[in-house]
N, C-alpha and C. Protein backbone atom coordinates (compact mmCIF):
# COMPACT_ATOMS: atom_id res chain seq x y z
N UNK A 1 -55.63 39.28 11.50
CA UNK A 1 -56.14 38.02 12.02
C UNK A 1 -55.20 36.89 11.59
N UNK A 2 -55.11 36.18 12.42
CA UNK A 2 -54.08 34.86 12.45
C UNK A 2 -55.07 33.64 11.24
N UNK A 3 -53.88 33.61 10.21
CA UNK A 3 -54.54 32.57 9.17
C UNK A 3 -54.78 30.95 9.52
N UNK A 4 -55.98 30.34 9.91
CA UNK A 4 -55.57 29.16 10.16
C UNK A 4 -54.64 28.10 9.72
N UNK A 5 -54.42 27.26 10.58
CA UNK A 5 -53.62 26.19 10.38
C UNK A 5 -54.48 24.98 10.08
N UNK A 6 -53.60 24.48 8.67
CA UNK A 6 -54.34 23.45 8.05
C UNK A 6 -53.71 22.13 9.00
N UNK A 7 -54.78 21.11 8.75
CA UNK A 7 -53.87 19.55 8.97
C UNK A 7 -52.54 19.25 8.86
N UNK A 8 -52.47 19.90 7.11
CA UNK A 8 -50.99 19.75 6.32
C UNK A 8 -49.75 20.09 7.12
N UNK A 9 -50.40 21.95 7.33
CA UNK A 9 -49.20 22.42 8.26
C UNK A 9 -48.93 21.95 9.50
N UNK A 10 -49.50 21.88 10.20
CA UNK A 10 -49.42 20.88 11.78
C UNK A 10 -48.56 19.72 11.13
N UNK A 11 -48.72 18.93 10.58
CA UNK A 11 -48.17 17.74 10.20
C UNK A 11 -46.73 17.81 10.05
N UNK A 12 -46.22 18.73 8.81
CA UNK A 12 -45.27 19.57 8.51
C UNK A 12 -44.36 20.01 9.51
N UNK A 13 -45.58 21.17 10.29
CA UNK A 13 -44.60 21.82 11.23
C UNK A 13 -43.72 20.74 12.08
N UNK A 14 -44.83 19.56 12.89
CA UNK A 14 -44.03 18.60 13.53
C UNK A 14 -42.88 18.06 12.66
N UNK A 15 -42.95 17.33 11.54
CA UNK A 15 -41.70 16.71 11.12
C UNK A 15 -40.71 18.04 10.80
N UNK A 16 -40.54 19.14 10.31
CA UNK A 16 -40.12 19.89 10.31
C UNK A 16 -39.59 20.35 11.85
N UNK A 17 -40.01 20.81 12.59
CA UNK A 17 -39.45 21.07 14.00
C UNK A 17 -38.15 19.96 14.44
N UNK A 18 -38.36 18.63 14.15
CA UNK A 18 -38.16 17.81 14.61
C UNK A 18 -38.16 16.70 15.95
N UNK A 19 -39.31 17.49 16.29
CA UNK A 19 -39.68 16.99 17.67
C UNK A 19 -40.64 15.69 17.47
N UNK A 20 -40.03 14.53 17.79
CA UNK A 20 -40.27 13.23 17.13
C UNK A 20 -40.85 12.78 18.71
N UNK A 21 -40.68 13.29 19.63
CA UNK A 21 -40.74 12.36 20.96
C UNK A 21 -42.42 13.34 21.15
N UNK A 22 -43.66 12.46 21.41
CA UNK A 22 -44.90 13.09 21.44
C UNK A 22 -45.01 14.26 23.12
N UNK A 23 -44.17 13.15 23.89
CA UNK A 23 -44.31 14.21 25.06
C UNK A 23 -43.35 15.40 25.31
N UNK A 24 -42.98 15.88 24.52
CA UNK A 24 -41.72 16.77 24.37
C UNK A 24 -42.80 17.54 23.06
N UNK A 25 -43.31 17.21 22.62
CA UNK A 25 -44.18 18.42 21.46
C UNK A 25 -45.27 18.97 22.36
N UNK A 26 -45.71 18.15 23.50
CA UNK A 26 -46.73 18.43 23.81
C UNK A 26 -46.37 19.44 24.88
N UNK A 27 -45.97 18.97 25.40
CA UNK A 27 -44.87 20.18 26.43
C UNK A 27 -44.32 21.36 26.21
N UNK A 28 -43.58 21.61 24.86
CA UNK A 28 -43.80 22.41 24.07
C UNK A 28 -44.70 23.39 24.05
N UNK A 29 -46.30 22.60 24.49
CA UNK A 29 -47.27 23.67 23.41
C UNK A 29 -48.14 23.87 24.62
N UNK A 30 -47.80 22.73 25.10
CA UNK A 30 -48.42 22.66 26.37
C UNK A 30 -50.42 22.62 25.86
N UNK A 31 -50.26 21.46 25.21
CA UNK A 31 -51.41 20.52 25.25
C UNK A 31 -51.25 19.04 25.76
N UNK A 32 -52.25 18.50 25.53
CA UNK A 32 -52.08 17.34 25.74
C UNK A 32 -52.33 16.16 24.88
N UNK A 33 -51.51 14.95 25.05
CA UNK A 33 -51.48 13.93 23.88
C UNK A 33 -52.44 14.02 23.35
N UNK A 34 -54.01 13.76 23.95
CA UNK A 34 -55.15 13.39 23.35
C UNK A 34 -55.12 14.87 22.61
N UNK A 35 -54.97 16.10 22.81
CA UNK A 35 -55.19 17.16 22.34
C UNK A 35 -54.62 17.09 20.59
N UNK A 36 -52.77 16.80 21.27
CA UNK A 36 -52.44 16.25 19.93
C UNK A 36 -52.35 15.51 18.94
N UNK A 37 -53.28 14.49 19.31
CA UNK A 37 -53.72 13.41 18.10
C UNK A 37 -54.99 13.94 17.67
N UNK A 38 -55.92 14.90 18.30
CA UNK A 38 -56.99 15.07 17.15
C UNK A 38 -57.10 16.10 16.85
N UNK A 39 -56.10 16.45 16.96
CA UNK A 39 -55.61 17.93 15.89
C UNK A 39 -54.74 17.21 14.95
N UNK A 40 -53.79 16.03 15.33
CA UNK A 40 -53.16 15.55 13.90
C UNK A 40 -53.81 14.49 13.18
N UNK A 41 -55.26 14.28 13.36
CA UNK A 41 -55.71 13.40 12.83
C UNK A 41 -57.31 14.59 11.79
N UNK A 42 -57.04 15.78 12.64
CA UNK A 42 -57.75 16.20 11.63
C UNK A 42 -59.17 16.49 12.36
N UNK A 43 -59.71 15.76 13.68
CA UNK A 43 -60.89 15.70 14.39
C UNK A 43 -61.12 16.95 14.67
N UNK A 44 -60.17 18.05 15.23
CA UNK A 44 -60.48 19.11 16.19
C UNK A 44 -59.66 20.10 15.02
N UNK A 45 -59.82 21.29 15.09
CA UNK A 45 -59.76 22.52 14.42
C UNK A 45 -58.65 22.76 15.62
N UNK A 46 -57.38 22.89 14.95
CA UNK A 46 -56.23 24.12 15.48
C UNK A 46 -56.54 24.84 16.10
N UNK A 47 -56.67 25.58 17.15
CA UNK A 47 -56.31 26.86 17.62
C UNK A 47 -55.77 27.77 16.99
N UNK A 48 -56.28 29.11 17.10
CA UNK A 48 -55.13 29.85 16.73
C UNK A 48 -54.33 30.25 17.70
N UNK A 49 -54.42 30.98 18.93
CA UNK A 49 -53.13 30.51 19.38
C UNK A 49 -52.13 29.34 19.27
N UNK A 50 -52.48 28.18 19.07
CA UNK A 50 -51.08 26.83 18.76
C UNK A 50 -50.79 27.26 17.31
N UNK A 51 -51.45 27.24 16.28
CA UNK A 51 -51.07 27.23 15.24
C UNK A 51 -50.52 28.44 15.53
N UNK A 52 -50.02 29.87 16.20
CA UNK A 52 -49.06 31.02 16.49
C UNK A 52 -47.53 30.26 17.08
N UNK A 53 -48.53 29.61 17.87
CA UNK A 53 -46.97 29.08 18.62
C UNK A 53 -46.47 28.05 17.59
N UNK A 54 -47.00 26.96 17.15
CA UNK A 54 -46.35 26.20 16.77
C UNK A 54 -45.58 26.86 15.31
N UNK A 55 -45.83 27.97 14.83
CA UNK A 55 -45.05 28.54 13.68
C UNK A 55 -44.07 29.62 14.20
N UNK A 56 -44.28 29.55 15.50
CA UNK A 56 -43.33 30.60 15.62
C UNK A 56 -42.43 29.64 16.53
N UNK A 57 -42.30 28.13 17.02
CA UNK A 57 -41.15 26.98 17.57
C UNK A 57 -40.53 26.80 15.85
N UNK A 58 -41.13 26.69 15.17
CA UNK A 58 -40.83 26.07 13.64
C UNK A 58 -39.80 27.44 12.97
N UNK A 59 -39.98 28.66 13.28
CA UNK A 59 -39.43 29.64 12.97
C UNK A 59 -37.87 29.52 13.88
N UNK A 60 -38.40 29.57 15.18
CA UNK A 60 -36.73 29.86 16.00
C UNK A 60 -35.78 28.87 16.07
N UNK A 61 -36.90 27.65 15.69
CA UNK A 61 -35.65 26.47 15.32
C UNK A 61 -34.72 26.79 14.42
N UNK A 62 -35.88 26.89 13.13
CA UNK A 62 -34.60 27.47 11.89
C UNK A 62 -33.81 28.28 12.36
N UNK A 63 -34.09 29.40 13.00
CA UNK A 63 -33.09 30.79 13.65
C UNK A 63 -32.09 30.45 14.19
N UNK A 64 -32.07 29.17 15.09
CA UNK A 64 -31.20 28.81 16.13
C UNK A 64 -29.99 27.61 15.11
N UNK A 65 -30.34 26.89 14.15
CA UNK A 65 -30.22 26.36 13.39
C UNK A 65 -28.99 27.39 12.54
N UNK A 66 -29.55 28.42 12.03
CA UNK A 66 -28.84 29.17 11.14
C UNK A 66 -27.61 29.84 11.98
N UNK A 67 -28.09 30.32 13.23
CA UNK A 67 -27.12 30.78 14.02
C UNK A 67 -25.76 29.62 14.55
N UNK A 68 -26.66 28.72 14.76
CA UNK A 68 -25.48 27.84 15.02
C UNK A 68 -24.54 27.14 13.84
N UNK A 69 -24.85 27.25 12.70
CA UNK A 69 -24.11 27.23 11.30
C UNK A 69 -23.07 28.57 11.22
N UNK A 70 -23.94 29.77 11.52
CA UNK A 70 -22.83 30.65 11.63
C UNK A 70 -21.55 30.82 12.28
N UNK A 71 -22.07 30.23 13.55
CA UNK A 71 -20.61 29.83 14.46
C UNK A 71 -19.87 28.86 14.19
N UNK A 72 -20.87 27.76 13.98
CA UNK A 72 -19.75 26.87 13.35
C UNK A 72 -18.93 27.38 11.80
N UNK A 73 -19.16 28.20 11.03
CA UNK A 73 -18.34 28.97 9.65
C UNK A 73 -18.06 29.63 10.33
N UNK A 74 -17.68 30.53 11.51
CA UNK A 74 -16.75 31.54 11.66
C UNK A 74 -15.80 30.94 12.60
N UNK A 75 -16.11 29.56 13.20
CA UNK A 75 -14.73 29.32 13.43
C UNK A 75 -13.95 28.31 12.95
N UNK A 76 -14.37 27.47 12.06
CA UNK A 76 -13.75 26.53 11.03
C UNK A 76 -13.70 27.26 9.04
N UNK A 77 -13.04 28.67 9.87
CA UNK A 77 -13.04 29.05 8.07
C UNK A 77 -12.48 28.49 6.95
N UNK A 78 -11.28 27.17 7.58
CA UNK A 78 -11.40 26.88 6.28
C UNK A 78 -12.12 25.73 6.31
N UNK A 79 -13.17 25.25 5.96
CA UNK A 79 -14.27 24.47 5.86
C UNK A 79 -15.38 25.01 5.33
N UNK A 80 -15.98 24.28 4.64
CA UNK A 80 -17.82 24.85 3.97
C UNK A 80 -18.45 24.59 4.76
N UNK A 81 -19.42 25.78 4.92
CA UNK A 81 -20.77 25.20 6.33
C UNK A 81 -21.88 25.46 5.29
N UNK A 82 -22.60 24.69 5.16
CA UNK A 82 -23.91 25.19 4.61
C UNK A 82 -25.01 24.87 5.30
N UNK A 83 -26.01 25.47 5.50
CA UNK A 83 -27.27 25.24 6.19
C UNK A 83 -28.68 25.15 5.30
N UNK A 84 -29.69 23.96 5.56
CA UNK A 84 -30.36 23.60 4.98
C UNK A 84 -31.76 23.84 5.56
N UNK A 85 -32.50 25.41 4.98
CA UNK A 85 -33.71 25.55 5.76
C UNK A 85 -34.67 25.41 5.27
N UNK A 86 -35.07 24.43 4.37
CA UNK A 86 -35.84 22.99 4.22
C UNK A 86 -36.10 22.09 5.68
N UNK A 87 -34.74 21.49 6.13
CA UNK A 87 -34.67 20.12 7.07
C UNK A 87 -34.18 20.50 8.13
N UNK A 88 -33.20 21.91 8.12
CA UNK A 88 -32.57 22.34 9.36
C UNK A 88 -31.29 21.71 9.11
N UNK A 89 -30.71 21.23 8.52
CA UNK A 89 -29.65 20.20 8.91
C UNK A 89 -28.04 21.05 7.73
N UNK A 90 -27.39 21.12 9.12
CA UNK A 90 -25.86 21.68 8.78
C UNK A 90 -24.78 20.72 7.78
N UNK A 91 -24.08 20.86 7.02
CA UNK A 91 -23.05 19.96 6.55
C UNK A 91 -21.88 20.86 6.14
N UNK A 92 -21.07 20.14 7.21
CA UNK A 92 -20.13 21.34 7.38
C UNK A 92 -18.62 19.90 6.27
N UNK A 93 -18.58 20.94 5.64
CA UNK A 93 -17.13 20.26 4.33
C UNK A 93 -15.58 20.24 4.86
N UNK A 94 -15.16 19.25 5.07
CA UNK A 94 -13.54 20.02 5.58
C UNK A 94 -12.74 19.90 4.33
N UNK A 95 -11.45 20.29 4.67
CA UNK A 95 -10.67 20.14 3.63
C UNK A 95 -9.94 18.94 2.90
N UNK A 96 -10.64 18.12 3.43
CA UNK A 96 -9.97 16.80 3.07
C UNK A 96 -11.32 16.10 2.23
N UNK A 97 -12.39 16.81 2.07
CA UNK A 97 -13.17 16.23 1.55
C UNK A 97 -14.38 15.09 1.77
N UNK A 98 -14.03 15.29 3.66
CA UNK A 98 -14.61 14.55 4.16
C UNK A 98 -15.99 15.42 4.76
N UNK A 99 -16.92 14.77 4.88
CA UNK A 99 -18.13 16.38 5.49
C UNK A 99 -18.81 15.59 6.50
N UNK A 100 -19.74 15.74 7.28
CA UNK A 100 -20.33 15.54 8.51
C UNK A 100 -21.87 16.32 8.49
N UNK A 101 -22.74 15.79 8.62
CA UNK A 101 -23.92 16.22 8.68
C UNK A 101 -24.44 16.62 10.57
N UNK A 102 -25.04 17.81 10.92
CA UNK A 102 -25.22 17.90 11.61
C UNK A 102 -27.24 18.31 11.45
N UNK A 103 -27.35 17.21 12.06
CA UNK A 103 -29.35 16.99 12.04
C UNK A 103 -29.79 17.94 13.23
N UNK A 104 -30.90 18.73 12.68
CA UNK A 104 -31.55 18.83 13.93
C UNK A 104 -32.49 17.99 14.68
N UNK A 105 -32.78 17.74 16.16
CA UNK A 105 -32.68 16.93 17.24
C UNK A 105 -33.98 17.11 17.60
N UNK A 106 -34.59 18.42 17.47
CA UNK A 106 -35.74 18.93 17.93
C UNK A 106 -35.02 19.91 19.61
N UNK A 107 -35.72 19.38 20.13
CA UNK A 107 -35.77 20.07 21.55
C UNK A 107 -35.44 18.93 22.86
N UNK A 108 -34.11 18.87 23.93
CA UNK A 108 -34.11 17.91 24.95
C UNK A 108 -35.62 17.98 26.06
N UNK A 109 -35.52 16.78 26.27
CA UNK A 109 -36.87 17.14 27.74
C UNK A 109 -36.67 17.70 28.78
N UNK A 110 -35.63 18.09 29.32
CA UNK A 110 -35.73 19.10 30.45
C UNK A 110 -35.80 20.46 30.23
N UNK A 111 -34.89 20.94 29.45
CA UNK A 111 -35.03 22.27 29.21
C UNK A 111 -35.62 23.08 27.80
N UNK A 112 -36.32 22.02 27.22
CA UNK A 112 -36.59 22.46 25.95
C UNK A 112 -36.01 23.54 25.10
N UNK A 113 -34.90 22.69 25.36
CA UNK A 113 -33.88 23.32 24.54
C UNK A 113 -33.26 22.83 23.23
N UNK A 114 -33.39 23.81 22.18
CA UNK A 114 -32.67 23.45 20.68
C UNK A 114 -31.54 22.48 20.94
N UNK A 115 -31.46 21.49 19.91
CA UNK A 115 -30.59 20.66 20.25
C UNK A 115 -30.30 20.13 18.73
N UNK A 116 -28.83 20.01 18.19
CA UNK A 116 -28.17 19.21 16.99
C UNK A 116 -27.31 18.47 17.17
N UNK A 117 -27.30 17.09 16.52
CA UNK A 117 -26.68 16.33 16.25
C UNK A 117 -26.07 16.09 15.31
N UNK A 118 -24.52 15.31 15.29
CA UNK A 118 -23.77 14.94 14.42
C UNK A 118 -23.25 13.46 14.98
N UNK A 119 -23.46 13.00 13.67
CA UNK A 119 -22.57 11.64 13.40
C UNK A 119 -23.25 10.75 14.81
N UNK A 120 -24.58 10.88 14.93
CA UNK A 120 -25.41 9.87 15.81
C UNK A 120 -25.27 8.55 15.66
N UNK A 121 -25.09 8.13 17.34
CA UNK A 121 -24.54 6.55 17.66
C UNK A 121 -23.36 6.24 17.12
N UNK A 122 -22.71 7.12 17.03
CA UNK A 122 -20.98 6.92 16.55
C UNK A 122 -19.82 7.29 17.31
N UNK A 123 -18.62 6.82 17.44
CA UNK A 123 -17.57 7.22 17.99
C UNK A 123 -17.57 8.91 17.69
N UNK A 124 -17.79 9.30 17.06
CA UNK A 124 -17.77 10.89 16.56
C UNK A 124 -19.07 11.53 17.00
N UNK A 125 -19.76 11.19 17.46
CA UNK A 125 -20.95 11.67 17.89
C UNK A 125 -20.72 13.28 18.42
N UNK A 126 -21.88 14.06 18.37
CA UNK A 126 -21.09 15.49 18.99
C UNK A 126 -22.61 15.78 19.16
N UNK A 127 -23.01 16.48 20.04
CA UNK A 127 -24.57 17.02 20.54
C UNK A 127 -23.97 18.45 20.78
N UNK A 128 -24.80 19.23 20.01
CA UNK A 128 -24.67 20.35 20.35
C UNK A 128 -26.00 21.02 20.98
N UNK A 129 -26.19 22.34 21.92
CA UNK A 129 -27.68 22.90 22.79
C UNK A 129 -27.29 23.93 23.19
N UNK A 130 -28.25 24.83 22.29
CA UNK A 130 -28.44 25.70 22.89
C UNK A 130 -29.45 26.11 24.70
N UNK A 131 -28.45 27.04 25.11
CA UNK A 131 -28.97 27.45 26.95
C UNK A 131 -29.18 29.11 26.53
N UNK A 132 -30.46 29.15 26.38
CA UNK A 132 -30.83 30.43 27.17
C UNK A 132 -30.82 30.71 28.08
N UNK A 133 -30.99 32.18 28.56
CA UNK A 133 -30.93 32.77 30.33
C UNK A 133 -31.84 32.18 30.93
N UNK A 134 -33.09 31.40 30.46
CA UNK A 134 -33.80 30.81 31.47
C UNK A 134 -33.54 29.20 31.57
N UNK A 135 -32.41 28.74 30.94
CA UNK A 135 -32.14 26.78 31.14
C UNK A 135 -32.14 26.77 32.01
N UNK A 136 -32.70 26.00 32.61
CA UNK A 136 -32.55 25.52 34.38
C UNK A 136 -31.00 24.45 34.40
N UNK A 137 -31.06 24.06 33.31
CA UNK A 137 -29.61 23.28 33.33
C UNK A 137 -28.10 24.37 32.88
N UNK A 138 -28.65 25.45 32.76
CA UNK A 138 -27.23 25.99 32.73
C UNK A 138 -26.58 25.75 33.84
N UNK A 139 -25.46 25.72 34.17
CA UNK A 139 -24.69 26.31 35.49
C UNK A 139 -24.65 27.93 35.52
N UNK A 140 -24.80 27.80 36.74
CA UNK A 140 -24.90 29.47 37.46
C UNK A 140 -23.26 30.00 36.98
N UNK A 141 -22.01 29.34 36.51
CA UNK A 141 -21.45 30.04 35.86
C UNK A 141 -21.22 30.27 34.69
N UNK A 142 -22.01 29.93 34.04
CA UNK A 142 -22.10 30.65 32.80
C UNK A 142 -23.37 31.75 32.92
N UNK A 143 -22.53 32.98 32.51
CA UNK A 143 -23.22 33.83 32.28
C UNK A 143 -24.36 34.26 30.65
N UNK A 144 -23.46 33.82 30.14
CA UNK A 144 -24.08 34.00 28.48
C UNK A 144 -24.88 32.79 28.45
N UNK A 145 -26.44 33.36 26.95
CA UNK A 145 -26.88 32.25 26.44
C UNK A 145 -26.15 31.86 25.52
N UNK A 146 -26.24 31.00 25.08
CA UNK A 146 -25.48 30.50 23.08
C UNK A 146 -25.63 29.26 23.04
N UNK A 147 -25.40 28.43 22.17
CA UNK A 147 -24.80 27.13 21.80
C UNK A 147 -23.63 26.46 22.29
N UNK A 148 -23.91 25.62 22.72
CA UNK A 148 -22.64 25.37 23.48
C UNK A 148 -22.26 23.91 22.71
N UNK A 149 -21.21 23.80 22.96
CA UNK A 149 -20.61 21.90 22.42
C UNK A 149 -20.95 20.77 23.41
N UNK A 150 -22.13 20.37 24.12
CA UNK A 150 -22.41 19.46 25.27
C UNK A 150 -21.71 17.96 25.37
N UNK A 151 -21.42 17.54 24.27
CA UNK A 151 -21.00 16.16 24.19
C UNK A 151 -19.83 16.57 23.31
N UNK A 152 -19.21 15.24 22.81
CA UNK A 152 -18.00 15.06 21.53
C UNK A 152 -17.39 13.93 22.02
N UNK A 153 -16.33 14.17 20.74
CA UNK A 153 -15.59 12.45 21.23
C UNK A 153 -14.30 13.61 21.53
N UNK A 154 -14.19 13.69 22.68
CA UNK A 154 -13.24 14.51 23.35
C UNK A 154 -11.73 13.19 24.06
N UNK A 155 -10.89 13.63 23.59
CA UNK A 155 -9.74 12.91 24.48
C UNK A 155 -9.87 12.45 25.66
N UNK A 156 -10.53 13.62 26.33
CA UNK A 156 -11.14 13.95 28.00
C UNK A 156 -12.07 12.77 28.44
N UNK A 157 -13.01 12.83 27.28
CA UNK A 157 -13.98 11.90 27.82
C UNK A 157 -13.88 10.48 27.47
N UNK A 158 -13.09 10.09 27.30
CA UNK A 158 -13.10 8.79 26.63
C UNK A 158 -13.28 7.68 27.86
N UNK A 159 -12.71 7.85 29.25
CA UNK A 159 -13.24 7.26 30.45
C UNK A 159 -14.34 7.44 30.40
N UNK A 160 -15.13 8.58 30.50
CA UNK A 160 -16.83 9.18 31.06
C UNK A 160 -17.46 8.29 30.03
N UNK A 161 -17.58 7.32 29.17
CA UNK A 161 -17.89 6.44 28.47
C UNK A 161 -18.97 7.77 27.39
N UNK A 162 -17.83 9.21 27.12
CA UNK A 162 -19.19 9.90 26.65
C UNK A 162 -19.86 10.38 26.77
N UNK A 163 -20.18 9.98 27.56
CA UNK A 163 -21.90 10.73 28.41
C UNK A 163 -21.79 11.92 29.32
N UNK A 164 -20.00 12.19 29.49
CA UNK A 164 -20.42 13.61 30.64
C UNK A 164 -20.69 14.73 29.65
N UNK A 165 -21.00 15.87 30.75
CA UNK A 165 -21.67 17.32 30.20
C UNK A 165 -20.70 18.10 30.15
N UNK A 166 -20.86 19.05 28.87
CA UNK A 166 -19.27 19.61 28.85
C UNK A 166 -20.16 21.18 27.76
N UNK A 167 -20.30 22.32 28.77
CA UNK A 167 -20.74 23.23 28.38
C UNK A 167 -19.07 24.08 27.57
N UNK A 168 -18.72 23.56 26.74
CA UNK A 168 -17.81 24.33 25.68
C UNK A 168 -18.17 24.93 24.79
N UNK A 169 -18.06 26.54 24.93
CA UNK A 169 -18.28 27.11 23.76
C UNK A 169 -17.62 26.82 22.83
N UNK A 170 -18.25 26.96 21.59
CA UNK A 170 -18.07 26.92 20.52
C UNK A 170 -17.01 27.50 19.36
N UNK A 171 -15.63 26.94 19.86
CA UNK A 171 -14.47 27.48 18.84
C UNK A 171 -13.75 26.59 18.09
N UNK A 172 -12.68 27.17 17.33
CA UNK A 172 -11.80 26.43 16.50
C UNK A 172 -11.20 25.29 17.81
N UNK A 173 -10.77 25.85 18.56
CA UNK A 173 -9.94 24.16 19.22
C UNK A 173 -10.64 23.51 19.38
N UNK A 174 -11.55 23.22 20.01
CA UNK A 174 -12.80 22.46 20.20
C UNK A 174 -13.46 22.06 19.09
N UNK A 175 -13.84 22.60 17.93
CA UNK A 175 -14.44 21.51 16.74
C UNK A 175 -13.38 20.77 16.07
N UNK A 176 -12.15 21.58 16.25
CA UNK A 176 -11.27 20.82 15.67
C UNK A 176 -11.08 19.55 15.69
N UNK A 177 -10.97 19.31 17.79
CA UNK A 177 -10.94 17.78 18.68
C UNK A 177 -12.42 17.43 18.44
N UNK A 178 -13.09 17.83 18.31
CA UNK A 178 -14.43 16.69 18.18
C UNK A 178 -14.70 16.11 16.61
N UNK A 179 -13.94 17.08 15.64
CA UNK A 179 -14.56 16.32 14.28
C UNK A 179 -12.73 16.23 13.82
N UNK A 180 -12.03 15.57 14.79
CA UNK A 180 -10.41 15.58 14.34
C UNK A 180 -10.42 14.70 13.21
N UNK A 181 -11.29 13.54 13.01
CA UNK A 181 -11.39 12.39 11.95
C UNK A 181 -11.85 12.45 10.97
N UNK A 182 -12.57 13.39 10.98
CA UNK A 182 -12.82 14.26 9.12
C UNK A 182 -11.66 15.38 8.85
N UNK A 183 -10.26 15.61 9.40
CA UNK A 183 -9.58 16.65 8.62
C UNK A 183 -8.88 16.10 7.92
């Protein structure tokens, strides 16, 4: 039998997940606002199905989190990656002593998809998202799910004021040009 979910944990799980935007948690769980304020206020008793789901979004975050630390350490080996599964949040060391925190984002609103950030509202900014086989925003050519590099401060983009979409997997040339100002 599924152990209930206290107030505490609901509370938790949200700041933990990082899903800060209410209609993007709710979507998620697929309740509704009013649903989710009196379950976070304590009025209404959890579900156990949500309290399943919502520990098992709180679980694959971390998963997706850890995985994407891994890629980022296997292709910046010489750099420290460490991953923090407390907060979710990457800090990857370069060799110059300079490091970069990469936060988790929670989930975007279209595809509720894992999403991390680095160096937010900055010239260095870098969004990273994972696309599973079911993103509706993948492009039909990409075949694989993974993490991809969506944003950066790319050479490329410096016209696109930024903002274009740039499904780059995840390698040494590419983190190199997006975090070139910490080596």
């Amino acid at each position: 039998m599924m152990k209930p979910m206290s107030l505490e944990e609901y509370r938790a799980a949200k700041a933990r997940s990082c899903i800060s935007v209410a209609d993007n948690w709710c979507a998620v769980f697929r309740i509704t606002k009013d649903q989710d304020k009196a379950y976070s206020s304590g009025r209404t008793e959890i579900p156990a199905e949500l309290a399943e789901g919502v520990r098992n979004v709180v679980t694959k975050l971390s998963n997706y989190g850890r995985a994407l630390s891994d890629i980022i350490r296997a292709a910046l080996r010489a750099c420290t990656v460490d991953f923090n599964g407390n907060t979710g949040a990457i800090t990857i060391t370069f060799p110059s002593a300079k490091s970069v925190r990469i936060d988790c984002d929670g989930v975007d609103t279209v595809n509720l998809a894992p999403v991390y950030v680095a160096a937010r509202g900055t010239l260095n900014e870098a969004v990273f998202i994972y696309f599973g086989e079911d993103s509706q925003a993948k492009p039909m050519y990409i075949k694989e799910s993974g993490w991809f590099l969506w944003r950066g401060n790319f050479t490329e983009s410096r016209n696109a004021g930024r903002i274009r979409n740039y499904f780059n997997t995840i390698d040494e040339p590419i983190l190199s040009m997006a975090f070139r100002s910490y080596a």
